[in-house]
Protein backbone atom coordinates (compact mmCIF):
# COMPACT_ATOMS: atom_id res chain seq x y z
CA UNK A 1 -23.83 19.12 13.74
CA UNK A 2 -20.69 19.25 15.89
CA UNK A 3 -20.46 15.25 16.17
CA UNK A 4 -20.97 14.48 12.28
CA UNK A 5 -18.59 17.17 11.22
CA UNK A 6 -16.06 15.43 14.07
CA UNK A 7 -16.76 12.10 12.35
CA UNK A 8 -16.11 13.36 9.47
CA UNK A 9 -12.78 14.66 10.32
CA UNK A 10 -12.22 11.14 11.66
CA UNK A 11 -12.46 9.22 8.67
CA UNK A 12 -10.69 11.32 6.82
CA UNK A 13 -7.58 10.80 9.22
CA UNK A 14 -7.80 7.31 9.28
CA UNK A 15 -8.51 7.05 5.43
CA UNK A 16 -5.57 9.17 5.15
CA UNK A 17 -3.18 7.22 7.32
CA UNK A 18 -3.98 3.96 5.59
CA UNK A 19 -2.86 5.67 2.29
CA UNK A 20 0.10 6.95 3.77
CA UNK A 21 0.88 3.56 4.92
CA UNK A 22 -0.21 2.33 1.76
CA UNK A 23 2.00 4.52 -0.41
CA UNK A 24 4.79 4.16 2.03
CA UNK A 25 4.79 0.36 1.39
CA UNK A 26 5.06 1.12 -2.22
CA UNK A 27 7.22 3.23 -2.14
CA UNK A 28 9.69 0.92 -0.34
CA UNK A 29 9.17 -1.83 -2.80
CA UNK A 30 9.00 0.13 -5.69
CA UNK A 31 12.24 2.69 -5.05
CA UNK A 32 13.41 0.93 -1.93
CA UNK A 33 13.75 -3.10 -3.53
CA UNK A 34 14.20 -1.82 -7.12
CA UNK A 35 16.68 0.92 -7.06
CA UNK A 36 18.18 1.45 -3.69
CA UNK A 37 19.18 -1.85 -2.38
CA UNK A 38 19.41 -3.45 -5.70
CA UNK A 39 23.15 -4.39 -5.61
CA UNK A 40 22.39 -6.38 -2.12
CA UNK A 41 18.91 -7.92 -3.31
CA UNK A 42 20.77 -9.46 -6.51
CA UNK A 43 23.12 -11.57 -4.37
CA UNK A 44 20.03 -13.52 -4.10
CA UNK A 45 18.60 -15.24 -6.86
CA UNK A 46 14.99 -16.73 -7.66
CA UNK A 47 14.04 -18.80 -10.50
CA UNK A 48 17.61 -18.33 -12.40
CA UNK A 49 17.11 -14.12 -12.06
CA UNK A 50 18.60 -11.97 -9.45
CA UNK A 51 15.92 -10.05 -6.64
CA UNK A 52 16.88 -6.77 -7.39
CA UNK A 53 16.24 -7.29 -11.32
CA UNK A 54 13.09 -9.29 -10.12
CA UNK A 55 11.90 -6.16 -7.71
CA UNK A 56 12.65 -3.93 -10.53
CA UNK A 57 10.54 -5.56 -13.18
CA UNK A 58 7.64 -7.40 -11.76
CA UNK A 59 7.60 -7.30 -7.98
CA UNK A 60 7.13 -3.78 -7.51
CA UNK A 61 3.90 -4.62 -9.93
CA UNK A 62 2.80 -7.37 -7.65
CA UNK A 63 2.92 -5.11 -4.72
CA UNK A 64 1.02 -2.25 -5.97
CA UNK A 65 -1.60 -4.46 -6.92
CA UNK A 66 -1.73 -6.29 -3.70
CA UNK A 67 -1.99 -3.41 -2.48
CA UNK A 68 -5.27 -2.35 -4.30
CA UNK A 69 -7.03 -5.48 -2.44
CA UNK A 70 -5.50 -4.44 0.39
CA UNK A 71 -7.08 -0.71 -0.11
CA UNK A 72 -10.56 -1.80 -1.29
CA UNK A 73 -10.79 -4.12 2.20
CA UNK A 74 -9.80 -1.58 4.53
CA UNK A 75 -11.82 1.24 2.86
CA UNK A 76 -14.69 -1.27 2.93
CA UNK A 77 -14.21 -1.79 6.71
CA UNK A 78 -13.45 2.15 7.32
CA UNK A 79 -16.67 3.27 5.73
CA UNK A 80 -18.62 0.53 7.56
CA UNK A 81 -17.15 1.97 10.68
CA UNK A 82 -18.44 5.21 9.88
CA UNK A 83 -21.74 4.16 8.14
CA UNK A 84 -21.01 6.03 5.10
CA UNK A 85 -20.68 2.31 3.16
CA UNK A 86 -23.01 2.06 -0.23
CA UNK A 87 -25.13 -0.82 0.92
């Protein structure tokens, strides 16, 4: 009882690291790119727009999304680790 209830305890600290990591990367591009270092990011321009307008709008989007994928393979690997995957 001991050992599932420690492996249980396990996952949950990994799973919750890779969502702090997670979050903490989207965070950064969300807030970080798009607000706070928007005046330096727009000195730089892509396509005919500036980065920081481009962070603000779509990139922050990108990343979250990305970062779905990113979540679903992990999670997939985590729970495989742990043999508490659905196959």
């Amino acid at each position: 009882m001991t050992e599932n209830k420690f492996s249980k305890e396990a996952y949950w600290k990994k799973n919750l690291k890779l969502l702090g990591i997670l979050l903490l990367i989207w965070f950064t591009v969300s807030f970080g790119f798009g607000i706070l270092l928007v005046d330096q990011l727009n000195a730089i321009k892509i396509g005919g727009f500036k980065l920081g307008f481009w962070f603000a709008q779509q990139g922050s989007i990108y990343a979250f999304v990305l970062l779905i994928f990113v979540y679903v393979y992990k999670m997939n690997k985590l729970d495989k680790e742990f043999d508490v995957n659905e196959e």
